[in-house]
Protein backbone atom coordinates (compact mmCIF):
# COMPACT_ATOMS: atom_id res chain seq x y z
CA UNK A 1 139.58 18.82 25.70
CA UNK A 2 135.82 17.21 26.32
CA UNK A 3 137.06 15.92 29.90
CA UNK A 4 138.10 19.37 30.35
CA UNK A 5 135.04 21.21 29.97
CA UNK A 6 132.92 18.81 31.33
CA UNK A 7 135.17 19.57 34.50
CA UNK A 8 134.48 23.61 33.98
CA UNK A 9 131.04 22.80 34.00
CA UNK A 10 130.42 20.85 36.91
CA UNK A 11 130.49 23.71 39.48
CA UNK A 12 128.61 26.08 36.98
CA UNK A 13 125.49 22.97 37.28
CA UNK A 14 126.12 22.76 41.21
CA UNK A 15 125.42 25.76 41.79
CA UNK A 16 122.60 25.88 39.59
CA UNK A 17 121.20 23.03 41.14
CA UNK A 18 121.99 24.92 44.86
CA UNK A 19 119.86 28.06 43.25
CA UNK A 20 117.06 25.52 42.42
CA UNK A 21 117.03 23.59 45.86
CA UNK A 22 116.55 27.05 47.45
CA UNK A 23 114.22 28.60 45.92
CA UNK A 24 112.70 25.27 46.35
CA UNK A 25 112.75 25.53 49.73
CA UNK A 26 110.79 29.16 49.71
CA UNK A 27 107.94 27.84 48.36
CA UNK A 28 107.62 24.77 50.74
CA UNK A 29 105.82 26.14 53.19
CA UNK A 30 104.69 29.34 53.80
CA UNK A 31 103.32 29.98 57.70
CA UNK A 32 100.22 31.85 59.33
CA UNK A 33 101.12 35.28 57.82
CA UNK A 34 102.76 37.69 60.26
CA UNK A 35 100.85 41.04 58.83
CA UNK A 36 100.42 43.12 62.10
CA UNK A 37 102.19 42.45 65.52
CA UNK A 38 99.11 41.14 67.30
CA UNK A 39 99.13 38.89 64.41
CA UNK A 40 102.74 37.99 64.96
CA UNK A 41 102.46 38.00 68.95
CA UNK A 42 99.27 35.72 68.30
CA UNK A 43 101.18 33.02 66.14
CA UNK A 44 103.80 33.40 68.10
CA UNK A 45 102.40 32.40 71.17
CA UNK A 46 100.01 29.74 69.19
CA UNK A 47 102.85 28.08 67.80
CA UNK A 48 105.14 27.94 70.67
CA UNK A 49 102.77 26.34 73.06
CA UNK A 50 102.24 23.67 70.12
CA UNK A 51 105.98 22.99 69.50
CA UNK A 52 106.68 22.59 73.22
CA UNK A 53 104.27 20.27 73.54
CA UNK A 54 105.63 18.67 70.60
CA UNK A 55 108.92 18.11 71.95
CA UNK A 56 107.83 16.45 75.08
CA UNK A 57 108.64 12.99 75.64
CA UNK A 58 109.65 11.34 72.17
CA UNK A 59 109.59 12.48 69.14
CA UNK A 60 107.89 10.44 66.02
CA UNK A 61 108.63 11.56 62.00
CA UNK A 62 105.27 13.14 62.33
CA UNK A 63 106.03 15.42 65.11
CA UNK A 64 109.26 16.18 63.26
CA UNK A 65 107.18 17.00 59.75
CA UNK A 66 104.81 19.08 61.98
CA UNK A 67 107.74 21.28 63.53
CA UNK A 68 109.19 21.85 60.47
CA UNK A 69 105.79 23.63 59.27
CA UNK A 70 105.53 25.24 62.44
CA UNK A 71 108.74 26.63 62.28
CA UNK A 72 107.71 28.60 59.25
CA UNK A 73 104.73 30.41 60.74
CA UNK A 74 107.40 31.10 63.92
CA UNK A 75 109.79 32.49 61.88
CA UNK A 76 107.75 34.87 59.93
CA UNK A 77 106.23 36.11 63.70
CA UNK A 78 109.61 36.67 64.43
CA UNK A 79 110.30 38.43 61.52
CA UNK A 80 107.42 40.80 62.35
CA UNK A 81 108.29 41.16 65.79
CA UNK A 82 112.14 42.11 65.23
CA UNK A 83 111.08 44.70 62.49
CA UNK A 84 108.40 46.22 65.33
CA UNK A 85 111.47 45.92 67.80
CA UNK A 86 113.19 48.32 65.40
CA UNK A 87 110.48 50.86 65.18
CA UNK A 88 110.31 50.90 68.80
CA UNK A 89 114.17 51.45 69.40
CA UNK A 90 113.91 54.31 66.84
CA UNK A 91 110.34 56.07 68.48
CA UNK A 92 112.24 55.57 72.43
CA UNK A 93 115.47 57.35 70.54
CA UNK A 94 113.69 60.43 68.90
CA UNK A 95 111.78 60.82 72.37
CA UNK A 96 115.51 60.54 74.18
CA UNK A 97 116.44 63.66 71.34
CA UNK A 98 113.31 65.55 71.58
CA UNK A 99 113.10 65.45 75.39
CA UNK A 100 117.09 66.70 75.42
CA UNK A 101 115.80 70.09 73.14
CA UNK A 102 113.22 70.53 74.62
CA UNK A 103 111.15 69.39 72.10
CA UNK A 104 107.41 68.68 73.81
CA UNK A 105 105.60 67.80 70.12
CA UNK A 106 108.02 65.26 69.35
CA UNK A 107 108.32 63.87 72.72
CA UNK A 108 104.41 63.79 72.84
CA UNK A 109 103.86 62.66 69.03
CA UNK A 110 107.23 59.89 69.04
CA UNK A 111 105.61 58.66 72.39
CA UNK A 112 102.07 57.76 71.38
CA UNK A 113 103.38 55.92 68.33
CA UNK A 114 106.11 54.65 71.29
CA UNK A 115 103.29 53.19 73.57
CA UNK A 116 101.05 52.41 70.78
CA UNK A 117 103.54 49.14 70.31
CA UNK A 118 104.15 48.92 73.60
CA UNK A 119 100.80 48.26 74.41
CA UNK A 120 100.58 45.59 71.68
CA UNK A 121 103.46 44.08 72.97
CA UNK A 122 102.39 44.41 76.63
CA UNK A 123 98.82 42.41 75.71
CA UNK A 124 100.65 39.72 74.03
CA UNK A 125 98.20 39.89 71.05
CA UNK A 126 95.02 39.73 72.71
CA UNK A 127 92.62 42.13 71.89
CA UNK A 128 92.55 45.60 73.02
């Protein structure tokens, strides 16, 4: 009856220990914050240019502890950037309505907050 239990238990304290590993895992590094999209396009650009260099030639347990930082600060750029990439989608689709109904305002108001992105995203981050 003991051997029994003990074997119900097992994959309650795996998965546990799973829950604890990940949440583990969010607090291990956190990144450059990615609050604004010149922020984002800033890192983004930062930290690419220092993980390609990273991976030239071979690669030492340092390099590979300093790319698994970096890939934090990427990923929350990216997570910036794809949440941006939504906004813009939606802004070019109300313009793409508005401009069907004839609706100048929207077309005009949907299409400054359009290009206002844009713009960002054209510059790459650098100042405006």
């Amino acid at each position: 009856m003991t051997f029994t239990r003990s074997l119900m238990i097992l994959p309650l304290l795996a998965t546990l220990s799973l829950s604890v590993q990940a949440d583990d895992r969010l607090d291990h590094y956190k990144g450059k914050p990615a609050d604004t999209l010149e922020q984002a396009l800033a890192n983004f650009a930062e930290g690419n240019r220092e993980l390609r260099q990273l991976l030239e030639g071979e690669v030492s347990n340092a390099d590979l502890a300093r790319v698994h930082q970096l890939s934090y600060t990427l990923e929350n750029a990216l997570g910036k950037m794809n949440k941006e990439m939504r906004v813009l989608a939606m802004l070019l689709e109300q313009v793409h309505l508005a401009s069907e109904t004839a609706k100048a305002e929207t077309v005009q108001g949907s299409g400054r907050a359009y290009f206002e992105i844009v713009d960002t995203l054209e510059l790459g981050g650098d100042e405006q």
